[in-house]
N, C-alpha and C. Protein backbone atom coordinates (compact mmCIF):
# COMPACT_ATOMS: atom_id res chain seq x y z
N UNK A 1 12.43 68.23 -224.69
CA UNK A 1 11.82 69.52 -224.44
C UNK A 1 10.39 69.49 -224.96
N UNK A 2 9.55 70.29 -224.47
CA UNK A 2 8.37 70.30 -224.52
C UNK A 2 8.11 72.06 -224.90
N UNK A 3 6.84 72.11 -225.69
CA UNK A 3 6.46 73.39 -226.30
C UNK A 3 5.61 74.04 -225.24
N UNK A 4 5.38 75.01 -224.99
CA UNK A 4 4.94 75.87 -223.99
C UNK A 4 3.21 76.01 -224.95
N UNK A 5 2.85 76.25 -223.83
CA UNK A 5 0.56 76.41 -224.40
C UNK A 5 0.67 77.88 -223.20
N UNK A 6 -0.47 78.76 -224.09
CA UNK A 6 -0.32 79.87 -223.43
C UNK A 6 -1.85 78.96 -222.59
N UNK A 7 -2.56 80.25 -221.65
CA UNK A 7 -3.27 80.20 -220.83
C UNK A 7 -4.53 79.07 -221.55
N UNK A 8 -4.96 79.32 -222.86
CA UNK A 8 -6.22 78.45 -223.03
C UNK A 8 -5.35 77.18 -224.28
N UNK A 9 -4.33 77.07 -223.92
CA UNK A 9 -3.75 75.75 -224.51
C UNK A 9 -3.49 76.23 -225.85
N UNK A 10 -2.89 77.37 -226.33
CA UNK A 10 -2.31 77.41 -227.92
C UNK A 10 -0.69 76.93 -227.46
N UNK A 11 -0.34 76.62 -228.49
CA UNK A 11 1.52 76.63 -228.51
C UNK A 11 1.70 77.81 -228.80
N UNK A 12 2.81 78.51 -228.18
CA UNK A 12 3.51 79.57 -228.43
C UNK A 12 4.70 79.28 -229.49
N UNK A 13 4.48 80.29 -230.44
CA UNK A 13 5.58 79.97 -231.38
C UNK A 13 6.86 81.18 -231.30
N UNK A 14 7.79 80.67 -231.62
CA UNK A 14 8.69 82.01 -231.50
C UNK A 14 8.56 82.81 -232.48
N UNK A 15 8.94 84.31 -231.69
CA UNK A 15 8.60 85.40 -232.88
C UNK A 15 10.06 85.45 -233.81
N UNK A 16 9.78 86.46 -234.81
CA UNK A 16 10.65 86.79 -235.16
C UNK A 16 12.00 87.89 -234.20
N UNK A 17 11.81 88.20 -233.17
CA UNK A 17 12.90 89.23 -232.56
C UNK A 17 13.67 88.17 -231.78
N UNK A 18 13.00 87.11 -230.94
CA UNK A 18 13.41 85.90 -230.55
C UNK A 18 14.41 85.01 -231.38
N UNK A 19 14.04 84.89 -232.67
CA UNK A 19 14.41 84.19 -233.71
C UNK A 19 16.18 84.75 -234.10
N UNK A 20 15.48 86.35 -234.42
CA UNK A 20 16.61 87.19 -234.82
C UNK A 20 17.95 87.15 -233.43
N UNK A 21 17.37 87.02 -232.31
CA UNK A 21 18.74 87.54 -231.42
C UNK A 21 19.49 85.99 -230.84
N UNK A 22 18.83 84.80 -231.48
CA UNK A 22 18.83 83.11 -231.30
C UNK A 22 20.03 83.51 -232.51
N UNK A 23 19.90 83.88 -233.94
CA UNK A 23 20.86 83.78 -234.88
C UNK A 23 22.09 84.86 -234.47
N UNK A 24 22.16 85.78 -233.91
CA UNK A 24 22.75 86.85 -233.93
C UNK A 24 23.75 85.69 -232.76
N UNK A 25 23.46 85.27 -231.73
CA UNK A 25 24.13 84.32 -230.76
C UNK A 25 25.05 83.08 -231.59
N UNK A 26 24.06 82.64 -232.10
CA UNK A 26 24.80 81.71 -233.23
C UNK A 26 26.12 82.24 -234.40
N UNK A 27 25.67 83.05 -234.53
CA UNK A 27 26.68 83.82 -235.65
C UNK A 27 27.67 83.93 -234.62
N UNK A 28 27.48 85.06 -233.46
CA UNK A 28 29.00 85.09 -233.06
C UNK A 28 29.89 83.47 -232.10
N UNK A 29 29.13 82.97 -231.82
CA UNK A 29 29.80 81.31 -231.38
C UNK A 29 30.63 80.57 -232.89
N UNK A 30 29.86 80.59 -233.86
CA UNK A 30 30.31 80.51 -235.22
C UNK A 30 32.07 81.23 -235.65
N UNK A 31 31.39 83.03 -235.48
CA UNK A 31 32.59 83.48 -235.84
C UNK A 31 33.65 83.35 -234.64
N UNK A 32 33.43 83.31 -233.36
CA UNK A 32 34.52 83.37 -232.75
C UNK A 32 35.76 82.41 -232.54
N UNK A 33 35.05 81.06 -232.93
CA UNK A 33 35.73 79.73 -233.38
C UNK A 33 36.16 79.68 -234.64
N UNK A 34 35.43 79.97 -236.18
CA UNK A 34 36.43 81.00 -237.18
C UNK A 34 37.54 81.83 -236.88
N UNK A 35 36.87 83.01 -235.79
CA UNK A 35 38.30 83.54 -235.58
C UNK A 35 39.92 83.18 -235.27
N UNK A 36 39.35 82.15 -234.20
CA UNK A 36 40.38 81.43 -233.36
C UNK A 36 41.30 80.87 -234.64
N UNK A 37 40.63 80.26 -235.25
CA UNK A 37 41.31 79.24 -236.36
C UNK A 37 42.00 80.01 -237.38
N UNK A 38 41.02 81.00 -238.14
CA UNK A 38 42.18 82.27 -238.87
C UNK A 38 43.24 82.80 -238.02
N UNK A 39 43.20 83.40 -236.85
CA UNK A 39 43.93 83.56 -236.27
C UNK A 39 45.63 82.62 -236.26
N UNK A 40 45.25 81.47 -235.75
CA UNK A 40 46.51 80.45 -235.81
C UNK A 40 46.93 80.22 -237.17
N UNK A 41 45.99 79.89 -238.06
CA UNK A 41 46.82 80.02 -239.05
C UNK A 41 47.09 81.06 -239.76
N UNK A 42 47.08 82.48 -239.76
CA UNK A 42 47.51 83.55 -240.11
C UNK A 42 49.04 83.41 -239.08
N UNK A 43 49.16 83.55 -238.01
CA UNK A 43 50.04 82.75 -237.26
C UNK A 43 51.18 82.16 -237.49
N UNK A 44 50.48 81.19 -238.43
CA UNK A 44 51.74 79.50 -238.65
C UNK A 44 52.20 80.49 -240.04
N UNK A 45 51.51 81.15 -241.08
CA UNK A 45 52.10 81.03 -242.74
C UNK A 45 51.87 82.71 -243.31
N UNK A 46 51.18 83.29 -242.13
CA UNK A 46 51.12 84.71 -242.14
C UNK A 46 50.17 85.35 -243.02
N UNK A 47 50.44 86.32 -243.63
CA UNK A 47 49.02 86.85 -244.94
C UNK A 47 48.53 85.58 -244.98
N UNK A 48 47.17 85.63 -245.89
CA UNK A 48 46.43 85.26 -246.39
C UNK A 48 46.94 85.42 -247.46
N UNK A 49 47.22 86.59 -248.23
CA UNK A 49 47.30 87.17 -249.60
C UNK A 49 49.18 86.75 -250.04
N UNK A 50 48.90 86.14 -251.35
CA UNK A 50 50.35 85.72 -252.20
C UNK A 50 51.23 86.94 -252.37
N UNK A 51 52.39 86.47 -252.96
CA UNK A 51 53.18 87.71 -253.58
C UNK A 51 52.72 88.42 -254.87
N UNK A 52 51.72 87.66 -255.48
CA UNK A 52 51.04 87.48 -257.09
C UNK A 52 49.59 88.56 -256.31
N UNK A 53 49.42 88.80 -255.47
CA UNK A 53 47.69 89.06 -255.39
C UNK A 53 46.76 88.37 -255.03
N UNK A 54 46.98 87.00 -254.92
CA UNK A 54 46.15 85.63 -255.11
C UNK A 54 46.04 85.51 -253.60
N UNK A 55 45.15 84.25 -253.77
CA UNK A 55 44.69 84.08 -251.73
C UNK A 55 45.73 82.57 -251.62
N UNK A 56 46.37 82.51 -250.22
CA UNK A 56 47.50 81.34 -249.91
C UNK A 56 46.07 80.16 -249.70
N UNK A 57 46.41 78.89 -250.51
CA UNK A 57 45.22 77.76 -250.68
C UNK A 57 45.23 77.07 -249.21
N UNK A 58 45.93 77.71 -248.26
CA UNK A 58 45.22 76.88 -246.83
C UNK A 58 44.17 78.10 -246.15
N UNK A 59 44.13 79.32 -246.75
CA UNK A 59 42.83 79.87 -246.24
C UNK A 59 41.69 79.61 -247.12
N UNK A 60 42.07 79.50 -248.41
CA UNK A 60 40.58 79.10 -249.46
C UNK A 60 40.07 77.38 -248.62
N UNK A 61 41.18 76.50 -248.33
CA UNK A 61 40.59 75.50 -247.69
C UNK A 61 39.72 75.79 -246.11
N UNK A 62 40.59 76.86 -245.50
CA UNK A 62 39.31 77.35 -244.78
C UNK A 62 38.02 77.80 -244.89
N UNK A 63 37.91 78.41 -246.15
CA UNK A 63 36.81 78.84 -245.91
C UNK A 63 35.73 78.22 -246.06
N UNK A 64 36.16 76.72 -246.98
CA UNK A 64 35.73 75.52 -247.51
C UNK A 64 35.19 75.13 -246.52
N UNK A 65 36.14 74.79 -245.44
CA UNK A 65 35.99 74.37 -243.88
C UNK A 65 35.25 74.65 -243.40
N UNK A 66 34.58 76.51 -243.21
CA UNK A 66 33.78 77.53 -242.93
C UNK A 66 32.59 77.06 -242.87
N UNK A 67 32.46 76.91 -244.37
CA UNK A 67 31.07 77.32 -244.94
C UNK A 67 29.97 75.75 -244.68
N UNK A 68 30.90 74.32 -244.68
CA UNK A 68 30.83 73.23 -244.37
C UNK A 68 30.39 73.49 -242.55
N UNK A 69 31.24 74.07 -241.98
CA UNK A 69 30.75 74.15 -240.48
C UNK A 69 29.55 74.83 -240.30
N UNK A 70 29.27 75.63 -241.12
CA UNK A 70 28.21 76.64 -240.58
C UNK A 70 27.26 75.89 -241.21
N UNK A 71 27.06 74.83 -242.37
CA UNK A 71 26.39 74.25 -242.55
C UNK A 71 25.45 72.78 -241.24
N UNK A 72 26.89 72.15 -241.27
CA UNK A 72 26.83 71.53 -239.98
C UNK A 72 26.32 71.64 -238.81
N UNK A 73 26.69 72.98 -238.23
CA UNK A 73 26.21 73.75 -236.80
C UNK A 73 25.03 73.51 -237.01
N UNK A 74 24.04 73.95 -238.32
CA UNK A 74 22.50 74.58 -237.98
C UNK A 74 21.98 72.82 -238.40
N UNK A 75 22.61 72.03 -239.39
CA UNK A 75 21.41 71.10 -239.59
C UNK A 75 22.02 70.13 -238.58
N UNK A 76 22.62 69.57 -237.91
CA UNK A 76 23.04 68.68 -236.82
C UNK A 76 22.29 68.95 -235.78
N UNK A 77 22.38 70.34 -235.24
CA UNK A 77 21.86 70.93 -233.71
C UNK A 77 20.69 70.82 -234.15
N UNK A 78 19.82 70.92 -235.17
CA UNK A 78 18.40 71.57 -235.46
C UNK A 78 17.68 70.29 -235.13
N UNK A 79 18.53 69.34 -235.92
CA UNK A 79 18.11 67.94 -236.37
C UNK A 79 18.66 66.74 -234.94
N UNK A 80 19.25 67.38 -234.09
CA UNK A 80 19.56 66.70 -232.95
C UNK A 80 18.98 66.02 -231.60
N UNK A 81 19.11 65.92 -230.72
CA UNK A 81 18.06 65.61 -229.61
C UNK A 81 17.64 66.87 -229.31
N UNK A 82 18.64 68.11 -229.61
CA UNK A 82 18.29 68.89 -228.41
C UNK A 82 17.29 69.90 -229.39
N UNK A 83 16.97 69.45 -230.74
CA UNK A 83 16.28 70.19 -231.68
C UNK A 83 16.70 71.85 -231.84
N UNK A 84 17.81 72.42 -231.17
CA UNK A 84 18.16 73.61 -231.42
C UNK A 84 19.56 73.80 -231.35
N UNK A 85 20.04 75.38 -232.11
CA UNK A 85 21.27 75.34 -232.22
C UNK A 85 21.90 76.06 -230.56
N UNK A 86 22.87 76.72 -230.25
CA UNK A 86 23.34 77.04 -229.07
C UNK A 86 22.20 78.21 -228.73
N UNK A 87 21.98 79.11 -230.06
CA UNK A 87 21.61 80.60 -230.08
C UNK A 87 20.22 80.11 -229.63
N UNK A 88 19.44 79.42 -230.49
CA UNK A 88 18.13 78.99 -229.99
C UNK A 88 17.47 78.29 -227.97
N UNK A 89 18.90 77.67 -227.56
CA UNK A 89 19.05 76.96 -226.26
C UNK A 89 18.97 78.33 -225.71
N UNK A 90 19.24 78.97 -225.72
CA UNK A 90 19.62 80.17 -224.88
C UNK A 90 18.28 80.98 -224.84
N UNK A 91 17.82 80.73 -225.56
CA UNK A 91 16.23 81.29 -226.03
C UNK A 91 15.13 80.54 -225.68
N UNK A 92 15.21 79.68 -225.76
CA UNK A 92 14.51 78.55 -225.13
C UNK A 92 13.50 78.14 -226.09
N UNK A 93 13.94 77.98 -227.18
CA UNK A 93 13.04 77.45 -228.40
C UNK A 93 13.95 76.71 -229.26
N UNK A 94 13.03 76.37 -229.96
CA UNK A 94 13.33 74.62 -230.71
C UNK A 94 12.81 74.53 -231.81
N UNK A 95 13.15 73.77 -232.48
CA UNK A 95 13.00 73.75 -234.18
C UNK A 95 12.12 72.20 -234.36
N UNK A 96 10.83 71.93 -234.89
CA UNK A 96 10.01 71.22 -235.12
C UNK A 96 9.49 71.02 -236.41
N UNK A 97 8.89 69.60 -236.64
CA UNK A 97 8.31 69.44 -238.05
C UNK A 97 6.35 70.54 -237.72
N UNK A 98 6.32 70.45 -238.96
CA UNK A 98 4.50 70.90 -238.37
C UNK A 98 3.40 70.70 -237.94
N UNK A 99 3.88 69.14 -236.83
CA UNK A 99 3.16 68.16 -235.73
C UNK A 99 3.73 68.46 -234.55
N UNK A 100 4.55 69.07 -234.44
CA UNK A 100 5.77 69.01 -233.47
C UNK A 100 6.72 68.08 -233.04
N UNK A 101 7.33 67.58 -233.97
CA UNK A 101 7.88 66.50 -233.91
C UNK A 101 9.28 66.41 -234.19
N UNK A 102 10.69 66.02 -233.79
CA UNK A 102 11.37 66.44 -233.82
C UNK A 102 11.69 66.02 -235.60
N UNK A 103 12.73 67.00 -236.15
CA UNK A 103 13.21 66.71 -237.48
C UNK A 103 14.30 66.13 -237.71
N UNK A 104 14.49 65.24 -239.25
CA UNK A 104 15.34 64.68 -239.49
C UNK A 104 16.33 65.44 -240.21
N UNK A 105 17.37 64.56 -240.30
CA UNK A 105 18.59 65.37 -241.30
C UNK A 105 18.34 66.16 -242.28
N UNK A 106 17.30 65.18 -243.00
CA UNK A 106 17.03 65.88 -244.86
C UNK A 106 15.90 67.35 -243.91
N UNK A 107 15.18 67.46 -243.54
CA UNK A 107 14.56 68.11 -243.70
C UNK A 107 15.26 69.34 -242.74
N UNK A 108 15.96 69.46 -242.10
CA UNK A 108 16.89 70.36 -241.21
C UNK A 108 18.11 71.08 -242.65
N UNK A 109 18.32 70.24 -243.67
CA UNK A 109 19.27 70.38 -244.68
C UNK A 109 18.16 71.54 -245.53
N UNK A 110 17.39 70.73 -245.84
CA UNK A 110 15.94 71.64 -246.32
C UNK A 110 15.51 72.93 -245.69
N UNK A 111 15.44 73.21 -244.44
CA UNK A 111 15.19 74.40 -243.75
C UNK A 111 16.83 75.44 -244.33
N UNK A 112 17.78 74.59 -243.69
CA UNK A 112 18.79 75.34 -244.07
C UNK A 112 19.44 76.18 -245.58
N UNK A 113 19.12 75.08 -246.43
CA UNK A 113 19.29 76.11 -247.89
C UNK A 113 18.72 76.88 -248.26
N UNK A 114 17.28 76.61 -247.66
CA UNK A 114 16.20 77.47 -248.14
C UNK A 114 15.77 78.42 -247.80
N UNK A 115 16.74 78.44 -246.16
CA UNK A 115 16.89 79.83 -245.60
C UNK A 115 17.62 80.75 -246.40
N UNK A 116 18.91 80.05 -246.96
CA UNK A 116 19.89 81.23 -247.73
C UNK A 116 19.57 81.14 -249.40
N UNK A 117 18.66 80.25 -249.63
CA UNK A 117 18.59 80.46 -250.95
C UNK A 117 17.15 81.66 -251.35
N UNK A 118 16.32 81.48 -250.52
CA UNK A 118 14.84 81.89 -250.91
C UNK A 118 14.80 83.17 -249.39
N UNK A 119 14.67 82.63 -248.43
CA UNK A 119 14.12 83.99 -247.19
C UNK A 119 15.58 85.21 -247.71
N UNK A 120 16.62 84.90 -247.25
CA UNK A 120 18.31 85.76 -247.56
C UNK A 120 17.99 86.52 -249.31
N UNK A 121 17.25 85.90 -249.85
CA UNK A 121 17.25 86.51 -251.35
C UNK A 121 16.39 87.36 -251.62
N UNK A 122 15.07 87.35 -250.89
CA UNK A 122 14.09 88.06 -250.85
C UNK A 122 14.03 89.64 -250.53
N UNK A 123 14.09 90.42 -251.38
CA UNK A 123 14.55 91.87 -250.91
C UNK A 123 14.27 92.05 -249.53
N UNK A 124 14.79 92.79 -249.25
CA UNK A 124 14.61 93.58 -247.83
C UNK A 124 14.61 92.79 -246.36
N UNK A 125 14.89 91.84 -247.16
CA UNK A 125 14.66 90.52 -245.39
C UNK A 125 13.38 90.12 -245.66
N UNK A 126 12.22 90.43 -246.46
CA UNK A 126 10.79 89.44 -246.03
C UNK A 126 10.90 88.26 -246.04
N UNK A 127 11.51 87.81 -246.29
CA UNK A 127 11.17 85.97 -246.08
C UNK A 127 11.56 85.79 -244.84
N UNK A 128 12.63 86.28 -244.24
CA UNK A 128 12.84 86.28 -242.59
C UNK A 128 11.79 86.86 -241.92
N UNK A 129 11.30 87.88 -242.27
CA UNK A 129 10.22 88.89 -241.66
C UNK A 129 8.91 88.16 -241.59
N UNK A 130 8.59 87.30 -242.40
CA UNK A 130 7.34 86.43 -242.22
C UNK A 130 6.91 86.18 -241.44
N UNK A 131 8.28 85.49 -240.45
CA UNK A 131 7.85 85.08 -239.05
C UNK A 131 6.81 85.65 -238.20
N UNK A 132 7.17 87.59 -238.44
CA UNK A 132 6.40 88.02 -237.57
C UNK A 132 4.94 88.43 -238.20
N UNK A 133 4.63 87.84 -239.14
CA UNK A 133 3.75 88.15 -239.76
C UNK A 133 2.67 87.01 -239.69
N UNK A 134 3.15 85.50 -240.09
CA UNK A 134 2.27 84.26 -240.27
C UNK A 134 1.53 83.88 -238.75
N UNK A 135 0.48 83.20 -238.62
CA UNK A 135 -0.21 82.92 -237.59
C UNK A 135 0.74 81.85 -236.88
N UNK A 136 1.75 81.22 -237.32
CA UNK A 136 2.48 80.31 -236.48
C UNK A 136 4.04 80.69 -236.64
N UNK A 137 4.11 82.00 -236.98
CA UNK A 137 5.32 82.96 -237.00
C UNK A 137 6.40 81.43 -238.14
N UNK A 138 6.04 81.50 -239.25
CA UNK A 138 6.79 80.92 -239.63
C UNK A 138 7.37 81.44 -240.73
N UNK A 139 8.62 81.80 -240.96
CA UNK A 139 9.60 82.87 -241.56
C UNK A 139 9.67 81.52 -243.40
N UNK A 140 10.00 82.25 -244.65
CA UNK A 140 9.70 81.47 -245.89
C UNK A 140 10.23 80.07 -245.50
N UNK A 141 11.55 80.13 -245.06
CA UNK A 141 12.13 78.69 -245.10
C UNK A 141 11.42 77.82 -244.17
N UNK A 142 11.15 78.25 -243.02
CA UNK A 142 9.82 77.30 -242.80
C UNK A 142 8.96 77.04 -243.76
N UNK A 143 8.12 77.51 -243.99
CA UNK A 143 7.21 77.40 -244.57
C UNK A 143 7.24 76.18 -245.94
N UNK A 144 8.54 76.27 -246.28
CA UNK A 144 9.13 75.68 -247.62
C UNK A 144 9.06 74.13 -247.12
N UNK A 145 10.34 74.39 -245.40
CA UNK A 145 10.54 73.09 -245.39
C UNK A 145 9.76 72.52 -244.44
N UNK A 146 8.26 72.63 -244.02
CA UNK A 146 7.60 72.44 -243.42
C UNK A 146 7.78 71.92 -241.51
N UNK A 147 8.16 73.47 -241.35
CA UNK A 147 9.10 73.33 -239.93
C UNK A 147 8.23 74.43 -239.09
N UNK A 148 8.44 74.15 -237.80
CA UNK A 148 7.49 75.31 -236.67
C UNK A 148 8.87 76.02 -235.82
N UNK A 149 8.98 76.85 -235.00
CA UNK A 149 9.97 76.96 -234.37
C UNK A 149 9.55 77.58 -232.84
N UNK A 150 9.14 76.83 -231.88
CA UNK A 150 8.57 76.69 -230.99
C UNK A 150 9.24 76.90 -229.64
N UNK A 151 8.26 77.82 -228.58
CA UNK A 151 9.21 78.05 -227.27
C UNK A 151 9.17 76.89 -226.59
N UNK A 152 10.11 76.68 -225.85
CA UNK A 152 9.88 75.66 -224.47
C UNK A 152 10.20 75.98 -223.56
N UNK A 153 9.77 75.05 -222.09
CA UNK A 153 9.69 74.51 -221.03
C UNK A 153 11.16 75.11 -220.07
């Protein structure tokens, strides 16, 4: 994929509302394959919840499972050929180093924590909100892990 140049040759970067409805897509592909899986096994062993109060240890291993997938989803797809996750394909933008170049594992791992550790922590959403603010719409965890997030072709 290739980055889009408006009329006098800038790259277009994605905004933040682009960004936001790319994750909102992702989240529910995420949860609905979560669902499926709570589902069956609520299914096979029933509650979640013990006779004691306590949680049954094949849903705590789910969530283990969970949190590992949702990890997976964003730095694999980000860091992949296709440089984006499903939510982003659909949008038609792509996740880049700040040459435009596609990214590697570590640094897709890097975008990703630093999304939930630093932009997610930041009162009110500003570190997500950046996007629509910086000259190359780049939201904190960009910025951190030195990433562009770019329309295409």
């Amino acid at each position: 994929m290739t980055a889009i140049a408006d009329h006098v040759g800038t790259t277009l970067y994605a905004g933040f509302w682009r960004r936001f409805i790319a994750y909102i897509i992702d989240c529910m592909v995420i949860y609905v394959g979560v669902g499926i899986v709570i589902g069956i096994a609520y299914a096979t062993v029933g509650s979640p919840v013990t006779d004691d109060g306590g949680i049954k240890p094949i849903f705590l291993l789910l969530y283990v499972f969970f949190l590992i997938g949702f990890w997976l989803y964003f730095t694999l797809m980000e860091s992949g050929a296709g440089q984006a996750t499903l939510g982003k394909r659909a949008l038609s933008i792509i996740v880049t180093d700040d040459a435009g170049r596609r990214i590697g594992f570590g640094r897709a791992n890097g975008r990703f924590f630093s999304k939930f550790l630093l932009s997610a922590l930041i009162p009110f959403g500003i570190g997500f909100m950046l996007a629509g603010w910086t000259a190359k719409k780049q939201a904190l965890h960009d910025l951190v892990a030195g990433t562009l997030v770019m329309r295409t072709l």
